[in-house]
C-alpha atoms as a PDB file:
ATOM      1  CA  UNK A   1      90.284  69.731 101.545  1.00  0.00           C
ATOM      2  CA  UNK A   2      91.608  67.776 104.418  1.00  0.00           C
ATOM      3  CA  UNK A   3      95.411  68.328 104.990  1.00  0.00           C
ATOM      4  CA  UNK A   4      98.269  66.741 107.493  1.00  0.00           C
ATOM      5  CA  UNK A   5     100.908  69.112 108.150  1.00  0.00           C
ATOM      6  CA  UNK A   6     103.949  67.358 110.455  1.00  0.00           C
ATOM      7  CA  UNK A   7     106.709  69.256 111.949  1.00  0.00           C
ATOM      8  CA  UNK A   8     110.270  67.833 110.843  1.00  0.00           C
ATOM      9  CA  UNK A   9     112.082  70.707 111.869  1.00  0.00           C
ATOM     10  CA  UNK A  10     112.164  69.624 115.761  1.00  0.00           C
ATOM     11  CA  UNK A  11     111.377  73.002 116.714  1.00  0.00           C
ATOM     12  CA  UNK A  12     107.631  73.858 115.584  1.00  0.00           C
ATOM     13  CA  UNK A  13     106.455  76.942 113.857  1.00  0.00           C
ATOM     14  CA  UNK A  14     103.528  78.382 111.764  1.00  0.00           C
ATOM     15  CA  UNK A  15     101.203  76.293 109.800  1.00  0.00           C
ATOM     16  CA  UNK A  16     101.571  76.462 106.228  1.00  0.00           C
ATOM     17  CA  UNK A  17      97.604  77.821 106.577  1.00  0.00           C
ATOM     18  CA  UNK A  18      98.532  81.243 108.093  1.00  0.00           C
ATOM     19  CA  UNK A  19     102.344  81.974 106.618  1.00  0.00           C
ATOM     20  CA  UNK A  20     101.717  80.695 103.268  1.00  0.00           C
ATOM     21  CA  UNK A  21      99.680  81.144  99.745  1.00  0.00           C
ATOM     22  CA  UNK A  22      97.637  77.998  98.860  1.00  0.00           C
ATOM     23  CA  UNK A  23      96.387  77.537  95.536  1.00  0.00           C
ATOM     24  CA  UNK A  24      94.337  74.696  94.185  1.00  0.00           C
ATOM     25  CA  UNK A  25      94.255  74.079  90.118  1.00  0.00           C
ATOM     26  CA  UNK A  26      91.083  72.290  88.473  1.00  0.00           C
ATOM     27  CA  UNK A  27      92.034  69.737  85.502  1.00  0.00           C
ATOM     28  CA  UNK A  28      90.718  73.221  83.245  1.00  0.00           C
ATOM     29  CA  UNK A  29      93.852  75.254  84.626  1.00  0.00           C
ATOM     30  CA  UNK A  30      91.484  77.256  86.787  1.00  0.00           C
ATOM     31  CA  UNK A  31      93.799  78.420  89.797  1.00  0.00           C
ATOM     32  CA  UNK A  32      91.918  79.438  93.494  1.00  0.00           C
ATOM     33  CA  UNK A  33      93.828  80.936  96.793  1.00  0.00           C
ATOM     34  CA  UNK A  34      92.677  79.426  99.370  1.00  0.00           C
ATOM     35  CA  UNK A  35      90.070  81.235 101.396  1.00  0.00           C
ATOM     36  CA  UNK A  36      91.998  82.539 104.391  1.00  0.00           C
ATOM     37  CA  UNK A  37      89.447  83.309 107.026  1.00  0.00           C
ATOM     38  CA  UNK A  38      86.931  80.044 106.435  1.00  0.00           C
ATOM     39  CA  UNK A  39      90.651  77.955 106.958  1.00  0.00           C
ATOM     40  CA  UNK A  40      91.021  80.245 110.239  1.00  0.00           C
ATOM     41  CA  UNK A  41      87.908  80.053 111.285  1.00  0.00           C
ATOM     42  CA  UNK A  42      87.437  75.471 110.774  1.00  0.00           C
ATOM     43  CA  UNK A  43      90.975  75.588 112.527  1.00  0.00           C
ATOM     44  CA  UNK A  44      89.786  77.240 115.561  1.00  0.00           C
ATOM     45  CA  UNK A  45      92.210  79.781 115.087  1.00  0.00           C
ATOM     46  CA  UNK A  46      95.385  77.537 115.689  1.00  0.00           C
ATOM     47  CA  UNK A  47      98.265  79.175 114.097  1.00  0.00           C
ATOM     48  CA  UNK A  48     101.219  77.074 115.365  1.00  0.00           C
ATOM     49  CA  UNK A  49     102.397  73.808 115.203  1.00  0.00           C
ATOM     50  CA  UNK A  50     104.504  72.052 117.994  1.00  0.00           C
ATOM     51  CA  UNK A  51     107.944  70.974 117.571  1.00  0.00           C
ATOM     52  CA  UNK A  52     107.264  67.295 116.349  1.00  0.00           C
ATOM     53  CA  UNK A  53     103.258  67.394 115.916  1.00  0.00           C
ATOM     54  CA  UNK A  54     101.245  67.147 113.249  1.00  0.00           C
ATOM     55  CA  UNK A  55      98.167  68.377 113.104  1.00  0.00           C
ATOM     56  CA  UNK A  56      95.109  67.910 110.911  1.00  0.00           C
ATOM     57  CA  UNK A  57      92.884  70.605 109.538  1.00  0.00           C
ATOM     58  CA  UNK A  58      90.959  71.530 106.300  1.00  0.00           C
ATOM     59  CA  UNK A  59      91.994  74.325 103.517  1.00  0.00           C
ATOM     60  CA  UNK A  60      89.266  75.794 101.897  1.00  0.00           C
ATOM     61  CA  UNK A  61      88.880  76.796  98.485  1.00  0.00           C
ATOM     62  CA  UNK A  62      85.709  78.529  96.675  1.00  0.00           C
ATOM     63  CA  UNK A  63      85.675  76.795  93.806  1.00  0.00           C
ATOM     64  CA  UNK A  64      83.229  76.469  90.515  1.00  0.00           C
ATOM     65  CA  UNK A  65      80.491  73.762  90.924  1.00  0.00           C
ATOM     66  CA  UNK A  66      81.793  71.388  88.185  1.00  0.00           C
ATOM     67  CA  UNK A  67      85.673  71.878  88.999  1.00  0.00           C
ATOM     68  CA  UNK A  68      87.657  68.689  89.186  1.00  0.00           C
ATOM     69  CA  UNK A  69      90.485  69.351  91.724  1.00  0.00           C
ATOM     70  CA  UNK A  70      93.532  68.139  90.209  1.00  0.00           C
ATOM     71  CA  UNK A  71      97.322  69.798  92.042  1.00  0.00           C
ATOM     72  CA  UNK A  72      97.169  71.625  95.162  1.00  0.00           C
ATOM     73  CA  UNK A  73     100.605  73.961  95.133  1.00  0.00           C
ATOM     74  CA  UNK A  74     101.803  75.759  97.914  1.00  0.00           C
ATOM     75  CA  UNK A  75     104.227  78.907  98.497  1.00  0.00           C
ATOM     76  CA  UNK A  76     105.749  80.921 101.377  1.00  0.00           C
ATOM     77  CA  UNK A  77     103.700  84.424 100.829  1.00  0.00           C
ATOM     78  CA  UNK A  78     107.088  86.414 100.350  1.00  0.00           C
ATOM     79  CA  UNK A  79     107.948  86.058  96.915  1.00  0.00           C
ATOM     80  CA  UNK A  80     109.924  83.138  97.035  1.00  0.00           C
ATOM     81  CA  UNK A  81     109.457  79.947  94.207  1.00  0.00           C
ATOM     82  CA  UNK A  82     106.472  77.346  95.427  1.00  0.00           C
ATOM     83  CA  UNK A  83     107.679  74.741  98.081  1.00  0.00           C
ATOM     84  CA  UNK A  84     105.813  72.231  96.078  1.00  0.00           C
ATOM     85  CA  UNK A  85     102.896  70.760  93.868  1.00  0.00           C
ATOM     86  CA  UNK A  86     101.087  67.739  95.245  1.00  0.00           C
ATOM     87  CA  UNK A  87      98.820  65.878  92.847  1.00  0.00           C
ATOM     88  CA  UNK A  88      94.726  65.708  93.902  1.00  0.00           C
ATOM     89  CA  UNK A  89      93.539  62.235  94.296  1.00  0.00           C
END
């Protein structure tokens, strides 16, 4: 999955990628993490973000064959409530 992540803060930080759970849900309710280390490893690496950047990048997921993507929901990793759900189109 192809993502945009964009720095509003003005002062940079981690990408959502390496300090925070990923989860994609099919239209069936199946829920996936995202794979970590193929993310890392498409990324080159990168694990910041620049204050005022964006940068584009893929998230993997290992998903079933016939899964229809349908909300992609994201967290920080430390127990916290999800930042968000975003709708697949």
């Amino acid at each position: 999955m192809e993502v945009r992540e964009h720095d509003i803060s003005g002062r940079g930080g981690y990408l959502l990628t390496e300090n925070a759970r990923i989860w994609l849900c099919d239209e069936d309710g199946t829920w996936y993490e995202h794979d970590v280390r193929l993310t890392q490893a498409l990324n080159g690496g990168a694990i910041g973000i620049d204050a005022d950047a964006q940068f584009d990048h893929r998230v993997v997921f290992q998903v079933y064959e016939h899964a229809r993507p349908h909300l992609v929901r994201v967290g920080n990793g430390y127990g916290e409530p999800a930042a968000g759900d975003w709708k697949v189109d």
